[in-house]
Protein backbone atom coordinates (compact mmCIF):
# COMPACT_ATOMS: atom_id res chain seq x y z
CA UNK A 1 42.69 -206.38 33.52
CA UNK A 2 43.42 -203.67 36.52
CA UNK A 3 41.72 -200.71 37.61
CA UNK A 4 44.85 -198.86 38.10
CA UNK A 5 42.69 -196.51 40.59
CA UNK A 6 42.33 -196.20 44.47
CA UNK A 7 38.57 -197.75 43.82
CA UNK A 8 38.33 -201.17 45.16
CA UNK A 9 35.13 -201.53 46.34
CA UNK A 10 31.87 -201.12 44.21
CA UNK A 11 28.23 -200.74 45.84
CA UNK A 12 25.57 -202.08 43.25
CA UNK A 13 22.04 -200.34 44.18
CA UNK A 14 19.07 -202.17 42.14
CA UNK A 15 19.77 -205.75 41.19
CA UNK A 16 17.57 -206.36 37.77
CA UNK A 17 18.95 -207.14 34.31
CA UNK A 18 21.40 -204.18 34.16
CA UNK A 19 22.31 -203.90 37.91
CA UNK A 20 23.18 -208.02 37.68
CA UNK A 21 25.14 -207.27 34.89
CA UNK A 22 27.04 -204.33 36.35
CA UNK A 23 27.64 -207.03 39.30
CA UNK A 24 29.37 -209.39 37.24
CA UNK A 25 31.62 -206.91 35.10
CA UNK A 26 32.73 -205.91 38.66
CA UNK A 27 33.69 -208.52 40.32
CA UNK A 28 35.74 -210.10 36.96
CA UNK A 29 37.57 -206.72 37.05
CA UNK A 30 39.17 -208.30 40.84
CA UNK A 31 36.53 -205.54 42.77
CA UNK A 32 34.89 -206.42 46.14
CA UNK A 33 30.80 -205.54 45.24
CA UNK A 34 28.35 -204.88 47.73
CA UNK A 35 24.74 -204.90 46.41
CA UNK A 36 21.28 -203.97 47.62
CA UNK A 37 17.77 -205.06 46.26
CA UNK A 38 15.08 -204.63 48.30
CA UNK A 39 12.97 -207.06 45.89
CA UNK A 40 12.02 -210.27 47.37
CA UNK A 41 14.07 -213.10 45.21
CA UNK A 42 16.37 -210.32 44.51
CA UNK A 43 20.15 -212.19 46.05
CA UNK A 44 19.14 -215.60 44.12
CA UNK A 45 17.93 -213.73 41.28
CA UNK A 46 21.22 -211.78 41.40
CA UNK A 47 23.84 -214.80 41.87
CA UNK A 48 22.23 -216.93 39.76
CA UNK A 49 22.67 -214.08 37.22
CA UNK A 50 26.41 -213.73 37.87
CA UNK A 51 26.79 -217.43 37.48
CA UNK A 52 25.42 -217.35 34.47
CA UNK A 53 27.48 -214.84 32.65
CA UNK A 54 30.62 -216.04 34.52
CA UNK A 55 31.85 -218.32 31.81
CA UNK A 56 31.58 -215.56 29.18
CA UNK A 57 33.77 -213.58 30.79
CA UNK A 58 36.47 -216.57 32.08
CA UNK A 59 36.61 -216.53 28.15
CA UNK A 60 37.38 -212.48 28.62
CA UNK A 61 40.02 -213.17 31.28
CA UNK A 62 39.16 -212.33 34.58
CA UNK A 63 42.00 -209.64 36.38
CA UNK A 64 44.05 -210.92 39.30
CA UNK A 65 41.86 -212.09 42.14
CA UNK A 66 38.46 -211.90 40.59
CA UNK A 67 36.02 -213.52 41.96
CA UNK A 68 32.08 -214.22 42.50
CA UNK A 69 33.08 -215.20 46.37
CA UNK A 70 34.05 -211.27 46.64
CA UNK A 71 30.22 -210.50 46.19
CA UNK A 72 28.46 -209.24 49.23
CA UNK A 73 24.84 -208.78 49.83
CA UNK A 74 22.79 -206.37 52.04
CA UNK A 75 19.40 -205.62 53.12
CA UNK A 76 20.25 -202.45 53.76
CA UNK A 77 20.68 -199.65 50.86
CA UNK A 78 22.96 -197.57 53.90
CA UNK A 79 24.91 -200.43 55.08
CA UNK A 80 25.81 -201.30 51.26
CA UNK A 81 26.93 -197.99 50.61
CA UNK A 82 28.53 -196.90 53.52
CA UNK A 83 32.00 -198.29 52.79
CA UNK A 84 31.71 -198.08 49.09
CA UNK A 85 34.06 -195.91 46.76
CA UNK A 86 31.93 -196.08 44.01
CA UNK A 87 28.09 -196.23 43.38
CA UNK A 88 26.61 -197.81 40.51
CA UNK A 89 22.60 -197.00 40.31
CA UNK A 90 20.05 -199.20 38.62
CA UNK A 91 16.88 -198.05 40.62
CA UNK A 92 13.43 -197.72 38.42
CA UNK A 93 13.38 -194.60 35.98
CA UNK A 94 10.99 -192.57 38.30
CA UNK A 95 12.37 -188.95 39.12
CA UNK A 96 10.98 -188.80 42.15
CA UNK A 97 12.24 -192.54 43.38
CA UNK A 98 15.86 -191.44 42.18
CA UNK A 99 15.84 -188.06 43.73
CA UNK A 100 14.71 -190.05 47.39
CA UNK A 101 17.24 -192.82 46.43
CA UNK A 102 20.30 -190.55 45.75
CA UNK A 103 19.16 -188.28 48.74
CA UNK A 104 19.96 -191.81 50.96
CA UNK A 105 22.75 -192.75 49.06
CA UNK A 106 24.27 -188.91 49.46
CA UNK A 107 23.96 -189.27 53.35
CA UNK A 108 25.21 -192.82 53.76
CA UNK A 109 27.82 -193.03 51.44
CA UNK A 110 31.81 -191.17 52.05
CA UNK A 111 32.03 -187.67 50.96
CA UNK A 112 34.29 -188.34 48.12
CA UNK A 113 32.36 -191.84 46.43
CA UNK A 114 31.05 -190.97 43.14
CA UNK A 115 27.38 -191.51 42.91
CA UNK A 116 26.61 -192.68 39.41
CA UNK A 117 23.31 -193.36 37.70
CA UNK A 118 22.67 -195.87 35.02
CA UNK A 119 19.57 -194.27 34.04
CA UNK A 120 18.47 -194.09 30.31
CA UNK A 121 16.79 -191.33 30.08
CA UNK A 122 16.34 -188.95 32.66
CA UNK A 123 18.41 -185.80 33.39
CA UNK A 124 21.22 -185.93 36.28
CA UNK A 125 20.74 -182.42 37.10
CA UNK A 126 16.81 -183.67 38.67
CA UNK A 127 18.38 -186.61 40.54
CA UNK A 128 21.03 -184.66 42.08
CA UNK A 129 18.70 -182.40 43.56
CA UNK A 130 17.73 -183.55 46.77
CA UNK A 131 21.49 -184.00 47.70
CA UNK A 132 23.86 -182.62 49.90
CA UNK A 133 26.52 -183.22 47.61
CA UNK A 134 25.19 -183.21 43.96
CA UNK A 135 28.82 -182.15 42.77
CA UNK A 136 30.00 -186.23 42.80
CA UNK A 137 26.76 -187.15 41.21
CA UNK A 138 26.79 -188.40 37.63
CA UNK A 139 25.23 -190.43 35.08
CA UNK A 140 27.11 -193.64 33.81
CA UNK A 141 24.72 -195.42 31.42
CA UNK A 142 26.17 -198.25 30.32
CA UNK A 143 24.78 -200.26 26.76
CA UNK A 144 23.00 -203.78 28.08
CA UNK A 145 25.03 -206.03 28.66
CA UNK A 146 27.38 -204.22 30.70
CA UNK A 147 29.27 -207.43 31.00
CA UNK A 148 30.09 -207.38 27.69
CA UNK A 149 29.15 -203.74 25.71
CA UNK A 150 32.25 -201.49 26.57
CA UNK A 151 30.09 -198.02 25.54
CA UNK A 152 29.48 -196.00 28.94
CA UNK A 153 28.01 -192.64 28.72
CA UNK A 154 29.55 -190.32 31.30
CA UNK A 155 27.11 -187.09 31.72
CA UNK A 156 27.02 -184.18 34.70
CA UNK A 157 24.26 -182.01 36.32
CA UNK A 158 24.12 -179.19 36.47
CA UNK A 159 25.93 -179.16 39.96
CA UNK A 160 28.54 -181.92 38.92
CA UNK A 161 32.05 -181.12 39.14
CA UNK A 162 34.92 -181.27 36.58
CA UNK A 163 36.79 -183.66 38.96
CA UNK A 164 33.81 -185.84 39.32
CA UNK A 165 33.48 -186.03 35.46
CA UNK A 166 37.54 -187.29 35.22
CA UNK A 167 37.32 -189.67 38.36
CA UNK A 168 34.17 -191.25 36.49
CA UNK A 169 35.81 -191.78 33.22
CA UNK A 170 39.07 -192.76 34.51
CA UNK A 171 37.48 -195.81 36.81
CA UNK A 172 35.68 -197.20 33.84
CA UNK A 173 38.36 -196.72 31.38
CA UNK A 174 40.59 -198.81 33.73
CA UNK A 175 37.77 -201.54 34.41
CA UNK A 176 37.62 -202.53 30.01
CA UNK A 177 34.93 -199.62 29.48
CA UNK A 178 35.05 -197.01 26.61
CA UNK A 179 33.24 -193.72 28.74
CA UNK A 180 32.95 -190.88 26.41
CA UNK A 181 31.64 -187.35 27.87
CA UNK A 182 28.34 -186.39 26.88
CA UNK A 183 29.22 -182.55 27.24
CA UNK A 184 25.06 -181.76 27.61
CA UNK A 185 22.47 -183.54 29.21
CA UNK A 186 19.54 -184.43 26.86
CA UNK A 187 16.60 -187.53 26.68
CA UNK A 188 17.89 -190.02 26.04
CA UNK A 189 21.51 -189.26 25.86
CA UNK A 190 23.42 -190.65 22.67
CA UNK A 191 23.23 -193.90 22.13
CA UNK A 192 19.13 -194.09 22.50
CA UNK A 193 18.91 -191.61 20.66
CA UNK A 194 20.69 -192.72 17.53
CA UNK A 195 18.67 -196.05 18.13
CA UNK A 196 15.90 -194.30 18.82
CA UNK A 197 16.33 -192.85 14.99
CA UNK A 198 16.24 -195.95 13.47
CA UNK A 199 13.64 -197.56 15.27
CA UNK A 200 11.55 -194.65 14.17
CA UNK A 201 12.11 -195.62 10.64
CA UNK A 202 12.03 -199.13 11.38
CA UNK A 203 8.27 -198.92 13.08
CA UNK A 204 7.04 -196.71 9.85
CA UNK A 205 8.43 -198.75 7.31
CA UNK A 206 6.51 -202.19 9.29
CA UNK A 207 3.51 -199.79 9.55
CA UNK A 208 3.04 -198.35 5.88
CA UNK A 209 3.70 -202.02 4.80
CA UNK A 210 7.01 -201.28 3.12
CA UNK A 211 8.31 -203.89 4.57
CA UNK A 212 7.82 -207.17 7.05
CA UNK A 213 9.42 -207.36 10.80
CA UNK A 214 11.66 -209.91 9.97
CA UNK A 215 12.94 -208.13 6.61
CA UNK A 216 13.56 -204.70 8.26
CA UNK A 217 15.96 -206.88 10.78
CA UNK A 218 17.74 -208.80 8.16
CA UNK A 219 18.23 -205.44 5.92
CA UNK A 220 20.29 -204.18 9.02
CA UNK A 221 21.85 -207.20 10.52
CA UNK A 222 23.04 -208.27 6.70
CA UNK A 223 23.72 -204.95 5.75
CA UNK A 224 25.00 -201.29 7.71
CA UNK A 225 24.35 -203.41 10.86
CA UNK A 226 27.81 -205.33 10.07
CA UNK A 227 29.55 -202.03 9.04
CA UNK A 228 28.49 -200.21 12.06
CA UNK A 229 29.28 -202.92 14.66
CA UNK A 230 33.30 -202.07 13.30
CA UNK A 231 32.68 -198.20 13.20
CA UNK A 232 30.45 -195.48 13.38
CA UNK A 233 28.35 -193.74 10.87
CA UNK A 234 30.66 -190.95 9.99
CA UNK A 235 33.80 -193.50 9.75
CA UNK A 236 31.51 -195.45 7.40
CA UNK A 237 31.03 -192.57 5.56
CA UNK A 238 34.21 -191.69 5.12
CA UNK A 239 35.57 -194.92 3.64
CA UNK A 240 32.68 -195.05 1.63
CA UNK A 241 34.01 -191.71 0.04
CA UNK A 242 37.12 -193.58 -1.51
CA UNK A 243 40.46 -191.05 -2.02
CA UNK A 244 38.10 -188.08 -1.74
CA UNK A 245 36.73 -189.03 1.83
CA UNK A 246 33.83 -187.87 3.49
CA UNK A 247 34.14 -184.88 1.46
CA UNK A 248 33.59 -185.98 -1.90
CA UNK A 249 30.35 -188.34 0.25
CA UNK A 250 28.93 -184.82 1.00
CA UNK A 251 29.87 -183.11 -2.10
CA UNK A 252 27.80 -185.96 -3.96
CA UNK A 253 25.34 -187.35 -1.16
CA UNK A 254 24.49 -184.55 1.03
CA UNK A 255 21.53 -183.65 -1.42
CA UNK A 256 19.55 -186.83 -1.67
CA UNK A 257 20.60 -187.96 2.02
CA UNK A 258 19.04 -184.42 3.33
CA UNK A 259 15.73 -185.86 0.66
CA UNK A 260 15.56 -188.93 2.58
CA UNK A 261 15.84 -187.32 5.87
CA UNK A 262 12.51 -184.80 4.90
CA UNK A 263 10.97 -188.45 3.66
CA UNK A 264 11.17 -190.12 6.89
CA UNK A 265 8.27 -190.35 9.34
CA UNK A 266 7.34 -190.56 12.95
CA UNK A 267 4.71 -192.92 13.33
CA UNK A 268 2.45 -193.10 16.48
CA UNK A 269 2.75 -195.98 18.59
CA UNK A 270 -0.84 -197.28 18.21
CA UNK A 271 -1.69 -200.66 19.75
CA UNK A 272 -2.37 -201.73 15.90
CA UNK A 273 1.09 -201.14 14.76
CA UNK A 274 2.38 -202.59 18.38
CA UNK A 275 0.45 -205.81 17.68
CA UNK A 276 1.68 -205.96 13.95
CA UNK A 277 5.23 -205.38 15.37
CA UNK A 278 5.11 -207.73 17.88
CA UNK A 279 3.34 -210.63 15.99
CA UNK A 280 6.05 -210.21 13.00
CA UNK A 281 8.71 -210.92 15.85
CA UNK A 282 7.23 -213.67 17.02
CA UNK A 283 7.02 -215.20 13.14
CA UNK A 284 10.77 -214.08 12.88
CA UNK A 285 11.67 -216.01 16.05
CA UNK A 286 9.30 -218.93 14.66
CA UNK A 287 10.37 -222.11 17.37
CA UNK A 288 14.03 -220.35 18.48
CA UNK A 289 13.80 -219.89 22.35
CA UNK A 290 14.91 -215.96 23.32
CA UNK A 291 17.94 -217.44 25.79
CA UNK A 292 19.59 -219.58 22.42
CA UNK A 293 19.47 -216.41 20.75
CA UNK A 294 20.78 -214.40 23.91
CA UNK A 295 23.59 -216.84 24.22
CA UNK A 296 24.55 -216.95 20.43
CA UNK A 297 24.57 -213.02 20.21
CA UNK A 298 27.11 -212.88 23.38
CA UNK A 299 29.25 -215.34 21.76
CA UNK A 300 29.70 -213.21 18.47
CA UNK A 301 29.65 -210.40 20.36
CA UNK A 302 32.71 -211.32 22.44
CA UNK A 303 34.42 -212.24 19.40
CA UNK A 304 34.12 -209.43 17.77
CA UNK A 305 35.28 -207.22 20.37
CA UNK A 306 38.61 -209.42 20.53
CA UNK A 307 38.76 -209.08 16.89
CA UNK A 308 38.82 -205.37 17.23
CA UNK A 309 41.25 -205.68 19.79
CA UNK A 310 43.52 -207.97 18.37
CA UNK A 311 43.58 -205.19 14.93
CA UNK A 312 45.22 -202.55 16.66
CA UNK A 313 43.20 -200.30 14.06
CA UNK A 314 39.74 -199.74 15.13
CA UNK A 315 38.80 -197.33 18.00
């Protein structure tokens, strides 16, 4: 692993679950990090963090001189930013916070770092606002874990440039990332909002009692789950077609798949149908600790991305 780019030193701003992540993809891509948490707890929180996902990705391969000794920490958002060629932001999703926070981070920070956002859901074109410089401001949402999910979502503002854009997908494409260009902004980007599809579906089925918590996961997990984690739903779609392809799907489909589409519901998130949700996970988990689970999905996941690797076939 190489970055093959002049950026060799990454400032991490907000610590938590994603930003810790972020950390450790980092430095086992052989970058110097400097990161910034102004939560008390936040350093421990953060190398004990890195520590812990360090053996997943020995089992990666770590690039030429990575390390978790080349992890710096600072007190101040300024001083971490001030040498940094890149900016990775994991701040809370409050417009106002980011627009303050990127306002700093545009002042402190050398005119030509990108300043990139891992937001989920709110628009780059707001959080650029307050800066001097919005054109090297973009969004680079990444899919948890960082450490291990290659999918990064590259979007611009409204005042982003073109060059920004390529410098952003270039630096993760040579750190193991797969950026693609979200050419608008909108919520929730892509990837939420394909998830966000299904977990509409998901929550009505649970809440007209179609079906239990624990079914709904195993009819996904079992089923499209396993075909989606090796390609996407029009890829699917078009294997599923045979010799004819995706045409002869659409041809044959594209009538009763439009009649499940008007069939499908958005329910409201009522604290009844939060409560049944959340007490069918906790049936489904029955006496399995969240961490065993954690650790048992990274492990399959990090096979499976070698296995798609090693096929030469699958994008």
């Amino acid at each position: 692993m190489s970055t093959s780019t002049d950026i060799q030193r990454v400032a991490v701003v907000g610590t938590g679950v994603i930003g810790a992540s972020w950390v450790a993809h980092f430095l086992a891509h052989g970058l110097d990090v400097n990161a910034t948490d102004p939560s008390p707890g936040a350093e421990e929180r953060l190398r004990e963090a890195v520590a812990r996902h360090w053996p997943t990705l020995e089992r990666f391969g770590l690039a030429a001189g990575a390390s978790i000794e080349r992890l710096r920490f600072h007190d101040s958002l300024e001083d971490a930013v001030s040498v940094a060629d890149f900016v990775q932001e994991n701040g809370p999703e409050r417009m106002g916070f980011k627009i303050d926070l990127f306002r700093r981070m545009d002042a402190a920070a050398p005119p030509e770092t990108i300043l990139a956002s891992s937001s989920s859901g709110l628009a780059i074109s707001g959080v650029q606002s307050g800066c001097a410089h919005p054109q090297r401001v973009v969004l680079g949402h990444p899919f948890n874990p960082p450490h291990l999910i290659p999918l990064v979502e590259v979007i611009g503002g409204e005042q982003t440039s073109a060059e920004a854009i390529e410098r952003t997908m270039a630096f993760y494409a040579a750190i193991g990332k797969r950026p693609i260009h979200v050419k608008r902004e909108v919520k929730g980007h892509i990837a939420n909002r394909l998830q966000a599809a299904l977990w509409r579906e998901a929550f009505h089925l649970v809440d007209q009692g179609v079906a239990s918590v624990a079914d709904i996961d195993t009819a996904i997990a079992h089923g499209p789950g396993l075909r989606w984690a090796v390609m996407g739903p029009f890829m699917n779609l078009h294997l599923s077609g045979g010799a004819g392809g995706i045409e002869h799907v659409l041809a044959h489909l594209g009538g009763p798949i439009e009649d499940w589409w008007k069939d499908l519901r958005a329910p409201s998130m009522t604290e009844e149908l939060k409560q049944k949700v959340a007490q069918g996970v906790s049936q489904e988990l029955g006496a399995r600790r969240p961490g065993d689970l954690e650790s048992a999905r990274d492990t399959l996941l990090l096979n499976l991305i070698r296995a798609k690797a090693d096929t030469g076939k699958l994008d």
